[in-house]
PDB file of N, CA and C in Angstrom:
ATOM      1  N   UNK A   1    -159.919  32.274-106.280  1.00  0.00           N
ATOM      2  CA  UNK A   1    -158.562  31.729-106.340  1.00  0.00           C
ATOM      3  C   UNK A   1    -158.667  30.213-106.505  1.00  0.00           C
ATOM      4  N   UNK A   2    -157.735  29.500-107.473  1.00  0.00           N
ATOM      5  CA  UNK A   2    -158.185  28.402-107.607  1.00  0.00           C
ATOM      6  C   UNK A   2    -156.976  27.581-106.679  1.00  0.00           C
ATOM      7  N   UNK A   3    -157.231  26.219-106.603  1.00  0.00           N
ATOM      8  CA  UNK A   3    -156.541  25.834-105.790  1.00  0.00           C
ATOM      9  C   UNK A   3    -154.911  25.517-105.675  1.00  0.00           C
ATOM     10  N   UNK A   4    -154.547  25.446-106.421  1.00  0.00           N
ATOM     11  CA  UNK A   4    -152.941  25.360-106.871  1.00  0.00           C
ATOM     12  C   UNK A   4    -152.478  27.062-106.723  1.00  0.00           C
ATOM     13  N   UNK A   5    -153.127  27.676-107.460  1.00  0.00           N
ATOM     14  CA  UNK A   5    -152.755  29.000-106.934  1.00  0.00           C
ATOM     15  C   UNK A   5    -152.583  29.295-105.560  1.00  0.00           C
ATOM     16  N   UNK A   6    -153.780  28.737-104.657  1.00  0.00           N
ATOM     17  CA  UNK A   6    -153.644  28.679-103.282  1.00  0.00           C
ATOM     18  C   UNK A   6    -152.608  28.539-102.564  1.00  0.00           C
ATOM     19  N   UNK A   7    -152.022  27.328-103.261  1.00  0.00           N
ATOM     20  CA  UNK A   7    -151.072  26.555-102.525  1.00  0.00           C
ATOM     21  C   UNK A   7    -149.716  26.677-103.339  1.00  0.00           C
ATOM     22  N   UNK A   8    -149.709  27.497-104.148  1.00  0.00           N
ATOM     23  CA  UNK A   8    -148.273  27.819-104.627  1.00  0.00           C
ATOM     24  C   UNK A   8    -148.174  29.179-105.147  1.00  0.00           C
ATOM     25  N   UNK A   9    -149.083  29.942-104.644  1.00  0.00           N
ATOM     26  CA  UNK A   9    -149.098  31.058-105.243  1.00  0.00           C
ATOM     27  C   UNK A   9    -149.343  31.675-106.828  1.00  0.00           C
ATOM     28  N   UNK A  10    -148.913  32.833-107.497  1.00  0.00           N
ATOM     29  CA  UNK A  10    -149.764  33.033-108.804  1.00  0.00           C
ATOM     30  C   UNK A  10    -148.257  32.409-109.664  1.00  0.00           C
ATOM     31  N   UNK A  11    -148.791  31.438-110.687  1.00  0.00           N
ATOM     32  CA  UNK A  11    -147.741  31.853-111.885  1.00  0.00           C
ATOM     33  C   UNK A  11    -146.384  32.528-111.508  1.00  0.00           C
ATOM     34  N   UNK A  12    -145.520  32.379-111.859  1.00  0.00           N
ATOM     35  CA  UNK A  12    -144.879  33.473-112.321  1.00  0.00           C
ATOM     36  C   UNK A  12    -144.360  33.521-113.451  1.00  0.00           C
ATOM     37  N   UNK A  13    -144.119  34.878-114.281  1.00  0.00           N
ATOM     38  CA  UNK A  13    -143.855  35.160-115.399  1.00  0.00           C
ATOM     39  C   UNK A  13    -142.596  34.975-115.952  1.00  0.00           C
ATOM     40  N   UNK A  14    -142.752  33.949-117.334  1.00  0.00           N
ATOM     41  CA  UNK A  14    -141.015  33.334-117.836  1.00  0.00           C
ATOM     42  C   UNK A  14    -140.854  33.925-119.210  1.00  0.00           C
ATOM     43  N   UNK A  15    -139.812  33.753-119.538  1.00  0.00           N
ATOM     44  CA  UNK A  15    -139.267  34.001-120.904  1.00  0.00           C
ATOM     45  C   UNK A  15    -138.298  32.889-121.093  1.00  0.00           C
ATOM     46  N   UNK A  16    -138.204  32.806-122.410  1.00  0.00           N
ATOM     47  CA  UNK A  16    -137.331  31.557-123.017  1.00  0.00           C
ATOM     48  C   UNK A  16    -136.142  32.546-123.116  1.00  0.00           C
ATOM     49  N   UNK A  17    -134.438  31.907-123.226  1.00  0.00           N
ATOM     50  CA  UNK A  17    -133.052  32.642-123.411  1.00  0.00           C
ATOM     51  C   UNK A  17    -133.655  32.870-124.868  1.00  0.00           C
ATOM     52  N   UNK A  18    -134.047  32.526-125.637  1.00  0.00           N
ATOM     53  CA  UNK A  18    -133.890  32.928-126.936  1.00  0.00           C
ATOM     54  C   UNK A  18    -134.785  34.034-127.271  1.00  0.00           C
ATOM     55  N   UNK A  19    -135.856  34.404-126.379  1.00  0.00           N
ATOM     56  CA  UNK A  19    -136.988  35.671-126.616  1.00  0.00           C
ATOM     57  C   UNK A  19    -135.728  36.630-125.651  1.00  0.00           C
ATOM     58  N   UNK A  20    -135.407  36.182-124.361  1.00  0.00           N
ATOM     59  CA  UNK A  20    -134.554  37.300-123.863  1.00  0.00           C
ATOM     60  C   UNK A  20    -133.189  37.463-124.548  1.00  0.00           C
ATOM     61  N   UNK A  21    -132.755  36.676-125.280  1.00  0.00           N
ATOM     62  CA  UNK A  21    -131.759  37.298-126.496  1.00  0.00           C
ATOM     63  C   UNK A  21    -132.164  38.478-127.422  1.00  0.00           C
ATOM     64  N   UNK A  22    -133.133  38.054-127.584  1.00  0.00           N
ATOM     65  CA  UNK A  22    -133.969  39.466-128.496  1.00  0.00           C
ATOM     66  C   UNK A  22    -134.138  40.031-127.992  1.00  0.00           C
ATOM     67  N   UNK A  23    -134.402  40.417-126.616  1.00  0.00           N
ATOM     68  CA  UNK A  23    -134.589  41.543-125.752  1.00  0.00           C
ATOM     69  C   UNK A  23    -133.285  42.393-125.830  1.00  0.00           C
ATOM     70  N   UNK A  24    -132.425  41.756-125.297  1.00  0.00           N
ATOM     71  CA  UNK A  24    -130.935  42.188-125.065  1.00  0.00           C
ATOM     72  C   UNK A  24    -130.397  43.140-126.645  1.00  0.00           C
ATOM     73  N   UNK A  25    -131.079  42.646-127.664  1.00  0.00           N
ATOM     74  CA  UNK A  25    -130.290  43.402-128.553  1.00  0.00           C
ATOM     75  C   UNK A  25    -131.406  44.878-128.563  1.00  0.00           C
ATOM     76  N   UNK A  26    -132.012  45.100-127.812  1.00  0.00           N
ATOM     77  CA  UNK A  26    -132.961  46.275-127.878  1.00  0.00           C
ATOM     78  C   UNK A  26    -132.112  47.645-127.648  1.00  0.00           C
ATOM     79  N   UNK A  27    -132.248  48.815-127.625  1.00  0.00           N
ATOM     80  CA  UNK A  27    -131.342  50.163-127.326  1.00  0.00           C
ATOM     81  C   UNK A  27    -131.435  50.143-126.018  1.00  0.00           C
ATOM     82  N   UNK A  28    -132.872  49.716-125.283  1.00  0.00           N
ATOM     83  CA  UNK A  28    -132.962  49.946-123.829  1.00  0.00           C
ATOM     84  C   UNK A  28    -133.120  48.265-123.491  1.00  0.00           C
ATOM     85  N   UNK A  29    -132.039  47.968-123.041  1.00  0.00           N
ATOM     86  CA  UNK A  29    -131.915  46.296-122.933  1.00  0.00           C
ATOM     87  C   UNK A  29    -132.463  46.259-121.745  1.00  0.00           C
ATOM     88  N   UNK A  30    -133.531  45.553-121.272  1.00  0.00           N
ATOM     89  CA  UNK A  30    -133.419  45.386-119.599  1.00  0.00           C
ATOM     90  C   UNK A  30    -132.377  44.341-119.045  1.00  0.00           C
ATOM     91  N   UNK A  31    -132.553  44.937-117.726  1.00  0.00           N
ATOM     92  CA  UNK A  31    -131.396  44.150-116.918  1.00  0.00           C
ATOM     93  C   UNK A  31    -131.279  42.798-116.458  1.00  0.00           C
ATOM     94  N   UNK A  32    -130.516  41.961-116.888  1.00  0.00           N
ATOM     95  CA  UNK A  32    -130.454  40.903-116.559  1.00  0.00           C
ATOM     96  C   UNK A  32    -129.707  41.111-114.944  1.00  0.00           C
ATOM     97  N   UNK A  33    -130.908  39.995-113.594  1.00  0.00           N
ATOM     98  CA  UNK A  33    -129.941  39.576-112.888  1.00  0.00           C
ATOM     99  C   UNK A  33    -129.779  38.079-112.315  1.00  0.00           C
ATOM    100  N   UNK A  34    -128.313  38.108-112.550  1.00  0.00           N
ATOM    101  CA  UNK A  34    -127.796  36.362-112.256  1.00  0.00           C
ATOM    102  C   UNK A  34    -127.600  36.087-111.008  1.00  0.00           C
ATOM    103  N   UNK A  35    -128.410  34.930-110.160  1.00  0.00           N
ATOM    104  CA  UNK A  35    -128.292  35.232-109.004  1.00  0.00           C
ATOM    105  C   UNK A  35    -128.196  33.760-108.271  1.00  0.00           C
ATOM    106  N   UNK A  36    -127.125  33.282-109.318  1.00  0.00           N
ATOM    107  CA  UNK A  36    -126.201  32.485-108.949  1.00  0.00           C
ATOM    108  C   UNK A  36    -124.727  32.787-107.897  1.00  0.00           C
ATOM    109  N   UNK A  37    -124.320  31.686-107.736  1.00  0.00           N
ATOM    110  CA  UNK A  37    -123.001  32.126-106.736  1.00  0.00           C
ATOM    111  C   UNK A  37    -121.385  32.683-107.384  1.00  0.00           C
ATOM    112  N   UNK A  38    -120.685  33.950-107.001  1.00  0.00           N
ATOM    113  CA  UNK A  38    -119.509  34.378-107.556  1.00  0.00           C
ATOM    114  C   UNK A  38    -119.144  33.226-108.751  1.00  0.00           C
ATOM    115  N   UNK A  39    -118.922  31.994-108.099  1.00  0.00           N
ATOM    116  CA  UNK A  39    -117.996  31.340-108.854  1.00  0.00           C
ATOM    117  C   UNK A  39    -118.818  30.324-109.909  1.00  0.00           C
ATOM    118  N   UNK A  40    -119.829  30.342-109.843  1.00  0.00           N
ATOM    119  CA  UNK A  40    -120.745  29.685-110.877  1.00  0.00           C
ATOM    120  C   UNK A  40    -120.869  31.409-112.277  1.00  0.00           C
ATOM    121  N   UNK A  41    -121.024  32.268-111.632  1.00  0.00           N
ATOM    122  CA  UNK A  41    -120.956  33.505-112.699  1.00  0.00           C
ATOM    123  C   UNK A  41    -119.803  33.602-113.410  1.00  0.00           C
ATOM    124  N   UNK A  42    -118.801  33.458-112.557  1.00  0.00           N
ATOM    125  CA  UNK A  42    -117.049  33.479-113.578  1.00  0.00           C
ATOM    126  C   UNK A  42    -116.781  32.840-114.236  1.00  0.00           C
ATOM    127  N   UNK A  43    -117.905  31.432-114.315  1.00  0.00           N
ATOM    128  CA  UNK A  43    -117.644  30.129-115.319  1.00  0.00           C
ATOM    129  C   UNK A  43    -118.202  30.994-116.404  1.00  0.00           C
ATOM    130  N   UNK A  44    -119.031  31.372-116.485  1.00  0.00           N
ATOM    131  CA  UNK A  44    -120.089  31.808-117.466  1.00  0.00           C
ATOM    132  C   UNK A  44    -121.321  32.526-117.256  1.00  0.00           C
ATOM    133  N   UNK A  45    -121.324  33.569-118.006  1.00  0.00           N
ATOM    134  CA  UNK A  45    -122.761  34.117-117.675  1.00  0.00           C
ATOM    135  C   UNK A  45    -122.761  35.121-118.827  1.00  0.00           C
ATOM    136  N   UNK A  46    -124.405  35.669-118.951  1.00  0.00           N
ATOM    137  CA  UNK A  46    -124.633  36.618-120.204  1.00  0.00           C
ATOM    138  C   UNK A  46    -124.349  37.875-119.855  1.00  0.00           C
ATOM    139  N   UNK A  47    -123.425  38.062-120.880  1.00  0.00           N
ATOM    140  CA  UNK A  47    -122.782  40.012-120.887  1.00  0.00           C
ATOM    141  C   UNK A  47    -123.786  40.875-120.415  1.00  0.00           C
ATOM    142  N   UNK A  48    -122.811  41.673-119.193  1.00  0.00           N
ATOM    143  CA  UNK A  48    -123.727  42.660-118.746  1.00  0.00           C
ATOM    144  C   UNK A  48    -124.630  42.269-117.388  1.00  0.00           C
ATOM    145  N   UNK A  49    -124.601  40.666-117.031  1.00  0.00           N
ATOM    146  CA  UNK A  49    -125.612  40.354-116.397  1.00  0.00           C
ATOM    147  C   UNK A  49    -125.501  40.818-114.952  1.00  0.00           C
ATOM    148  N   UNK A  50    -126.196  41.299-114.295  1.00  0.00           N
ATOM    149  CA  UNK A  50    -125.734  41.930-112.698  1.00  0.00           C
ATOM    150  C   UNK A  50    -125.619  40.693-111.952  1.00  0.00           C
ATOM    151  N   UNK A  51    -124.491  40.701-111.592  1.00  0.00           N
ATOM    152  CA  UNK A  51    -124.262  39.208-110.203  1.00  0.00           C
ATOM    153  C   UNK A  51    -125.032  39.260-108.780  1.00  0.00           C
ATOM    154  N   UNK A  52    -125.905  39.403-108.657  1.00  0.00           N
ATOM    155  CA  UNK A  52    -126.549  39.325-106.812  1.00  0.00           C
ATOM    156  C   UNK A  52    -126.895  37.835-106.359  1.00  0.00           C
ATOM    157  N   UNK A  53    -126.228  37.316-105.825  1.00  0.00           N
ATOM    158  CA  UNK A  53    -127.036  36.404-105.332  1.00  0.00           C
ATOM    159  C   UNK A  53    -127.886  36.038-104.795  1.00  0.00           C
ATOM    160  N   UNK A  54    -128.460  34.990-105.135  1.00  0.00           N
ATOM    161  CA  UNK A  54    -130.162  35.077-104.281  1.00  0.00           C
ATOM    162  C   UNK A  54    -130.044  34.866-102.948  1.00  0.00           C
ATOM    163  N   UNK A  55    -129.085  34.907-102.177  1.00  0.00           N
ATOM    164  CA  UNK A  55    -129.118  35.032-100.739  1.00  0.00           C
ATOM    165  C   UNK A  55    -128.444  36.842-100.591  1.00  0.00           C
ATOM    166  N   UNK A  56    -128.332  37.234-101.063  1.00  0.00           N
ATOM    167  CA  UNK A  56    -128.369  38.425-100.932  1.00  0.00           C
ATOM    168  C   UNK A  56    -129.227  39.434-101.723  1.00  0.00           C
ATOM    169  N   UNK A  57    -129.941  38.999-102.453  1.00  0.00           N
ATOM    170  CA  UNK A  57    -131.157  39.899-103.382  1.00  0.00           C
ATOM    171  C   UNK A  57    -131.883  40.791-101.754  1.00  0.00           C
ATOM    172  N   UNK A  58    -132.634  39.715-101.165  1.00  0.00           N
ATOM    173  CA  UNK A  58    -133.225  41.066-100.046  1.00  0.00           C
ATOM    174  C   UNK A  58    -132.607  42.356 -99.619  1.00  0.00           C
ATOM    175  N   UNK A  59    -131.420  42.112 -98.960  1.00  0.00           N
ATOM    176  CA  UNK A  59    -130.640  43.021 -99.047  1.00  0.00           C
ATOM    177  C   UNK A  59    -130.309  44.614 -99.735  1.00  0.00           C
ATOM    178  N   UNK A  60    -130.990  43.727-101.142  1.00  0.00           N
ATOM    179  CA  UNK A  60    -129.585  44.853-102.026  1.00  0.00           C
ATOM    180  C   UNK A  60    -131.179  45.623-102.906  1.00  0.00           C
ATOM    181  N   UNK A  61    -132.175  44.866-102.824  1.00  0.00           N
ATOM    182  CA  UNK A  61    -133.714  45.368-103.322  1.00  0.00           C
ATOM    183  C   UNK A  61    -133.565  47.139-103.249  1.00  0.00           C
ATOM    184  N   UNK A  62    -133.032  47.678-102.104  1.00  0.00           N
ATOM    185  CA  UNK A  62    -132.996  49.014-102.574  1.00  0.00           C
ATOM    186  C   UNK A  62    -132.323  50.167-103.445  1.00  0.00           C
ATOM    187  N   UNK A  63    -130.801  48.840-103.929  1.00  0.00           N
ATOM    188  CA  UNK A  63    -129.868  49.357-104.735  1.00  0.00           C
ATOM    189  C   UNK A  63    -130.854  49.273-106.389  1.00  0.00           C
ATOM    190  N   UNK A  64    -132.056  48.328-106.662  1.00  0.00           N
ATOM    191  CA  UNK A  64    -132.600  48.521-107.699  1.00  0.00           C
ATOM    192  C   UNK A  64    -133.302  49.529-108.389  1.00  0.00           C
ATOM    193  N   UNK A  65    -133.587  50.072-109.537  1.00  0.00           N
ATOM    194  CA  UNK A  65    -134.362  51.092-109.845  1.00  0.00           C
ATOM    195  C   UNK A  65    -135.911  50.760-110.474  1.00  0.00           C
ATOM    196  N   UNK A  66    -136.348  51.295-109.409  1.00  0.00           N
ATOM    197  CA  UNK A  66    -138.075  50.922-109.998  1.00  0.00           C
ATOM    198  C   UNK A  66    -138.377  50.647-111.029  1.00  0.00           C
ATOM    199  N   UNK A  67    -137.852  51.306-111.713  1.00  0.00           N
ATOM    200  CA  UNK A  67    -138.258  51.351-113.545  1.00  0.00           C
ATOM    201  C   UNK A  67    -137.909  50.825-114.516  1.00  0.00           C
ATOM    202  N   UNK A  68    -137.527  49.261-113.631  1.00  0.00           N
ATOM    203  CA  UNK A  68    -136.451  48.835-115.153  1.00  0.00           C
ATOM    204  C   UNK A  68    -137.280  47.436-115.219  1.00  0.00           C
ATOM    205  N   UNK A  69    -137.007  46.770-116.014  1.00  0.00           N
ATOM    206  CA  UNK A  69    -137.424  45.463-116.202  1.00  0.00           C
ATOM    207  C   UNK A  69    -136.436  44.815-115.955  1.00  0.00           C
ATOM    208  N   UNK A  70    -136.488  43.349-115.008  1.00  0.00           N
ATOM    209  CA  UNK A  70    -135.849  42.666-114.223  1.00  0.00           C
ATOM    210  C   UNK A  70    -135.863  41.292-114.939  1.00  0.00           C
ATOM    211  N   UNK A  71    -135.085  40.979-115.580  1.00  0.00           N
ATOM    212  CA  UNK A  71    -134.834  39.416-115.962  1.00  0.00           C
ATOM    213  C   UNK A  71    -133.866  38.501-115.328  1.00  0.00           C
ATOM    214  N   UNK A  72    -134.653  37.406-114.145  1.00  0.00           N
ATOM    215  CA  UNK A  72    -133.564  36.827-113.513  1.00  0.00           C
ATOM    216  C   UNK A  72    -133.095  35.432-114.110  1.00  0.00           C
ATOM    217  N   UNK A  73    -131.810  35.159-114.107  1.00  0.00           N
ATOM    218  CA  UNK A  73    -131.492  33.503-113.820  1.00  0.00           C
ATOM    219  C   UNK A  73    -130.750  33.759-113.301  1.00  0.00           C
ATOM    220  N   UNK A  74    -130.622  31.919-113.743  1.00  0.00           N
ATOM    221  CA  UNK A  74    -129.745  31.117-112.148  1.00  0.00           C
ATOM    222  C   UNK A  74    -128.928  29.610-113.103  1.00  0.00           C
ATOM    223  N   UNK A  75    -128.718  28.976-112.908  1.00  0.00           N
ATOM    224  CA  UNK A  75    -128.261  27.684-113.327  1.00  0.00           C
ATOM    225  C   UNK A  75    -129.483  27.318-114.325  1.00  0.00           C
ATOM    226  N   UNK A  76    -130.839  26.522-113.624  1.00  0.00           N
ATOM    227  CA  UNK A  76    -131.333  25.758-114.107  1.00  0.00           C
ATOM    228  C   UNK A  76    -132.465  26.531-114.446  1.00  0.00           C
ATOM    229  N   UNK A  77    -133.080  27.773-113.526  1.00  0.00           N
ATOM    230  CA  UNK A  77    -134.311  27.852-112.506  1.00  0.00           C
ATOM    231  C   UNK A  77    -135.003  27.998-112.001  1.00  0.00           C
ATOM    232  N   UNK A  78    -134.666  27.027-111.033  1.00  0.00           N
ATOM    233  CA  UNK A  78    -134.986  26.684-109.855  1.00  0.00           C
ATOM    234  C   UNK A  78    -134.767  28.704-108.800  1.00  0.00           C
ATOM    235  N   UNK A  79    -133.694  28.830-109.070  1.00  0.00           N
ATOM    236  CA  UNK A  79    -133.340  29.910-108.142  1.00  0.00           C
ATOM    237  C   UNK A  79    -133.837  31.259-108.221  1.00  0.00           C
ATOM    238  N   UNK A  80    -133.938  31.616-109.493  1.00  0.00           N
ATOM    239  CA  UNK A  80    -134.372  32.832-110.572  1.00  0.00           C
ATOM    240  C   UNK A  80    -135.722  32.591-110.285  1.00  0.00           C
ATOM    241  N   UNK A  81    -136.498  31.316-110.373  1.00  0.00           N
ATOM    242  CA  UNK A  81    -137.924  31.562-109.678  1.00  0.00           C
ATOM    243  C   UNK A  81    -138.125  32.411-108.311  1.00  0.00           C
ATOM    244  N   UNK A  82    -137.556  31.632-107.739  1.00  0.00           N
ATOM    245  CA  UNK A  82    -137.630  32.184-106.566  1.00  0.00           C
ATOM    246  C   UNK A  82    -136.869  33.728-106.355  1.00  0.00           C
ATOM    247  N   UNK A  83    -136.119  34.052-107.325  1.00  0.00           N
ATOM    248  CA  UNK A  83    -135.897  35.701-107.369  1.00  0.00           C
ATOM    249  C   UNK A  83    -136.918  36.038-107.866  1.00  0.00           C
ATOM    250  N   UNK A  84    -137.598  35.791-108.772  1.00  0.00           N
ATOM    251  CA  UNK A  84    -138.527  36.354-109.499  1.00  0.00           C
ATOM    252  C   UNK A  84    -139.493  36.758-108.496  1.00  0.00           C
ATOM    253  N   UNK A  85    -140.030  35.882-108.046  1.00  0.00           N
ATOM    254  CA  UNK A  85    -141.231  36.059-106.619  1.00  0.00           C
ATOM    255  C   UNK A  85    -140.381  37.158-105.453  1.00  0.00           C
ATOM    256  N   UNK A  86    -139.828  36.626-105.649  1.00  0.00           N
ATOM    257  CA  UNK A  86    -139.036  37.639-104.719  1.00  0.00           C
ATOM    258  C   UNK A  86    -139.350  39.186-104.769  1.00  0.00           C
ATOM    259  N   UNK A  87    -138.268  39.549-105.971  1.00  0.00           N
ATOM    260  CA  UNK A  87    -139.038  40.959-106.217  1.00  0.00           C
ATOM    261  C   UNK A  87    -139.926  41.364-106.859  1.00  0.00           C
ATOM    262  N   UNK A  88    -141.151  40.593-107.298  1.00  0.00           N
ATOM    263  CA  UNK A  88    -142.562  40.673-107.808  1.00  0.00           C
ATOM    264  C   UNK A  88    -143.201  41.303-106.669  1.00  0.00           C
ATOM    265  N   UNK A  89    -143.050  40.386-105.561  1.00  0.00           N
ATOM    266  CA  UNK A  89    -143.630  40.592-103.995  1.00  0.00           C
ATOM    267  C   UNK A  89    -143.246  41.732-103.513  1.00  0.00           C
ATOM    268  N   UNK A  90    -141.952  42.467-104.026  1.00  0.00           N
ATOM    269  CA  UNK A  90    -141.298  43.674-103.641  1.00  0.00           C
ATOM    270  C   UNK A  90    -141.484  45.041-104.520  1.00  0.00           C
ATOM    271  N   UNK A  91    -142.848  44.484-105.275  1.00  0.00           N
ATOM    272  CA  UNK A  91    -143.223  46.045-106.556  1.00  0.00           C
ATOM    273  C   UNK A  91    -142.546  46.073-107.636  1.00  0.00           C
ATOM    274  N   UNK A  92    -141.548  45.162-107.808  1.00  0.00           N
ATOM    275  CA  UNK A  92    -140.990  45.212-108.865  1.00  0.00           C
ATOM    276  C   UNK A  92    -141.126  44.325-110.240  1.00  0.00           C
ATOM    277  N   UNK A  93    -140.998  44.932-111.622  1.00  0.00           N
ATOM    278  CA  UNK A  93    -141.788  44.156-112.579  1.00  0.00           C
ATOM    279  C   UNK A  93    -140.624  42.844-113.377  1.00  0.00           C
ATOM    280  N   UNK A  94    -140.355  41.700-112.785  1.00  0.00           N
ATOM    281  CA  UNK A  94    -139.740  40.897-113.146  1.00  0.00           C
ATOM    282  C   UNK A  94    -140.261  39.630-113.523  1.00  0.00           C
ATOM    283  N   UNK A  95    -138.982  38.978-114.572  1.00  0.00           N
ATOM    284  CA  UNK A  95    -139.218  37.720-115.098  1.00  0.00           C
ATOM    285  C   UNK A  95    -138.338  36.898-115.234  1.00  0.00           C
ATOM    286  N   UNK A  96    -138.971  35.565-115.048  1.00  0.00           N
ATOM    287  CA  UNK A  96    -137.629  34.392-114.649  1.00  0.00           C
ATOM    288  C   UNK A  96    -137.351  33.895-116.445  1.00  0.00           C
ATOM    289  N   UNK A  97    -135.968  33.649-116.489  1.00  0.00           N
ATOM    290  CA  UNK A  97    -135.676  33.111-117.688  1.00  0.00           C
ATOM    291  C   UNK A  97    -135.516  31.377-117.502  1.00  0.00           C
ATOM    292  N   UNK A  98    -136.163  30.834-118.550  1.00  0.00           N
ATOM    293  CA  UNK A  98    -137.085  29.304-117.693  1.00  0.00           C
ATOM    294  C   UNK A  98    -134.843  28.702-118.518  1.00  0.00           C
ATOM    295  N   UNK A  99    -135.322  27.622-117.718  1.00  0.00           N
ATOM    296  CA  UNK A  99    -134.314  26.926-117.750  1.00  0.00           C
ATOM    297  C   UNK A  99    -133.031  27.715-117.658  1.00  0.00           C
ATOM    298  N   UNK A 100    -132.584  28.769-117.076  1.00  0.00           N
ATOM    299  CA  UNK A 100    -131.565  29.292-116.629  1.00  0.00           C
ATOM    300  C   UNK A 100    -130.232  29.082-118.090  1.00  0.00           C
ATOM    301  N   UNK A 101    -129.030  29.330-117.098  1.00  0.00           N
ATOM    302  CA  UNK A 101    -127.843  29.151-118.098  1.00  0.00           C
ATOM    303  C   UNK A 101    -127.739  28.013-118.644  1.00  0.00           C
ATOM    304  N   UNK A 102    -128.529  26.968-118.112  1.00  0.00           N
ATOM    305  CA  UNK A 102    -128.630  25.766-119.087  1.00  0.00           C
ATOM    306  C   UNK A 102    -129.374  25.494-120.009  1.00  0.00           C
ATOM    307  N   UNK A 103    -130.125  26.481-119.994  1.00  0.00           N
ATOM    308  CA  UNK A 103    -131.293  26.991-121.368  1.00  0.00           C
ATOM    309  C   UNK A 103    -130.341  27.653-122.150  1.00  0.00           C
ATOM    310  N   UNK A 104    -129.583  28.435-122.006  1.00  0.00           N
ATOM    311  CA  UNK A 104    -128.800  29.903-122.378  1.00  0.00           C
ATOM    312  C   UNK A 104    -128.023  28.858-123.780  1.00  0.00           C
ATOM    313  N   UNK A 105    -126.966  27.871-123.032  1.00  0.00           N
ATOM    314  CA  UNK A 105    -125.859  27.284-123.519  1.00  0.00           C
ATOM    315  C   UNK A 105    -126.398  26.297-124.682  1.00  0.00           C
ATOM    316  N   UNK A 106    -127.063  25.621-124.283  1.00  0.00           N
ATOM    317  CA  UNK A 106    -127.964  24.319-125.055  1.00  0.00           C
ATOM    318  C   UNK A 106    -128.255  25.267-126.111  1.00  0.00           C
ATOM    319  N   UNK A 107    -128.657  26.789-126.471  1.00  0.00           N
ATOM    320  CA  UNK A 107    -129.284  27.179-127.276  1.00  0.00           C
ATOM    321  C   UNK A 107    -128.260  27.705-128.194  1.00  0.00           C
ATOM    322  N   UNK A 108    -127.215  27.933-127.753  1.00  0.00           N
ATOM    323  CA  UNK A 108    -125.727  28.235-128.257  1.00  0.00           C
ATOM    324  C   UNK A 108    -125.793  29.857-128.163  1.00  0.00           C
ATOM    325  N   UNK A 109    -126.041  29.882-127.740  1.00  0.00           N
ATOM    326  CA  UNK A 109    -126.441  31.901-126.997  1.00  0.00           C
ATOM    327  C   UNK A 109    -124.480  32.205-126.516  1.00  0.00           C
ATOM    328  N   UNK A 110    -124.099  33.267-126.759  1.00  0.00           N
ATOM    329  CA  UNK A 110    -122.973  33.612-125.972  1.00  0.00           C
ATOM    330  C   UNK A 110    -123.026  33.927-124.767  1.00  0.00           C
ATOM    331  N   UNK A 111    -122.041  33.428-124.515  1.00  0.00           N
ATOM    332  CA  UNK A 111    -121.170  32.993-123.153  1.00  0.00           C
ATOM    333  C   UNK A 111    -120.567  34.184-122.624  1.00  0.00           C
ATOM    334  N   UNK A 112    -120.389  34.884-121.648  1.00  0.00           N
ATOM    335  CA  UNK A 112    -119.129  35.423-120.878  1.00  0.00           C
ATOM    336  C   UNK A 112    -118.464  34.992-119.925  1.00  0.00           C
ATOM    337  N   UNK A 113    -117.296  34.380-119.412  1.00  0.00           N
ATOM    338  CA  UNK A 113    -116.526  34.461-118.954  1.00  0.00           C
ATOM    339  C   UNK A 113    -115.908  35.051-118.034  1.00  0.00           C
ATOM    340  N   UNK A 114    -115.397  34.632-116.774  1.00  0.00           N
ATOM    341  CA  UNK A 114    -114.852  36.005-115.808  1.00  0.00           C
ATOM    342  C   UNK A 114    -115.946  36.324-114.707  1.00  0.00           C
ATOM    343  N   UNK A 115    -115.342  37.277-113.929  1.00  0.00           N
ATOM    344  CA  UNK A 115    -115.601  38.067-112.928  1.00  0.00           C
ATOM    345  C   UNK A 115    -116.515  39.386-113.193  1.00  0.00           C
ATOM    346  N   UNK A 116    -117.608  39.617-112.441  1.00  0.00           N
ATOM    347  CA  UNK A 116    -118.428  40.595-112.581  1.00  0.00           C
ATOM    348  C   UNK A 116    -117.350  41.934-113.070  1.00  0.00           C
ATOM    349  N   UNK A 117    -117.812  42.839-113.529  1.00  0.00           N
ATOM    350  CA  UNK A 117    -117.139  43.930-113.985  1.00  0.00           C
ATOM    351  C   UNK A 117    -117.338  45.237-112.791  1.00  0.00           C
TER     352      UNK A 117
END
């Protein structure tokens, strides 16, 4: 183990909004989850995206299905990292989308609007 690994643990695994745009148009899209707060999601967020917040992800880890691929953001992040580790640590096969919805927008990616569905 080298030393940064030591001390911050392994990597974790990212995708750019514009590779997970291409994902999304797949037949079996994996799941995006946004795990930002209610009212940061109603400003905007990508269609379809599941709202959990990262203070409630532990929680809800058993409402997930093993078998899916997990793509998290957050704003910037910062937060979606730390989901990511989150349920990596929990068996599950996820990836942080690097620069969050501010990656998303800057890239001119669509927007949704509103309240979780």
């Amino acid at each position: 183990m080298d030393i940064l690994s030591g001390l911050f643990g392994a990597p974790i695994p990212a995708i750019s909004a514009q590779e997970l745009n291409e994902k999304l148009k797949n037949a079996k899209a994996p799941l995006v989850i946004d795990v930002r707060e209610p009212e940061e999601y109603q400003q905007g967020h990508i269609a379809r995206a599941k709202l959990i917040p990262l203070g409630q992800l532990g929680q809800r880890l058993k409402d997930l299905p093993q078998d899916q691929d997990f793509f998290c953001v957050c704003a910037s992040g910062s937060r979606s990292t730390a989901a990511t580790r989150q349920l990596i640590k929990a068996g599950y096969k996820a990836i942080n989308m690097s620069g969050g919805m501010s990656a998303w927008m800057r890239a001119g990616l669509p927007v949704k609007k509103g309240s979780a569905a």
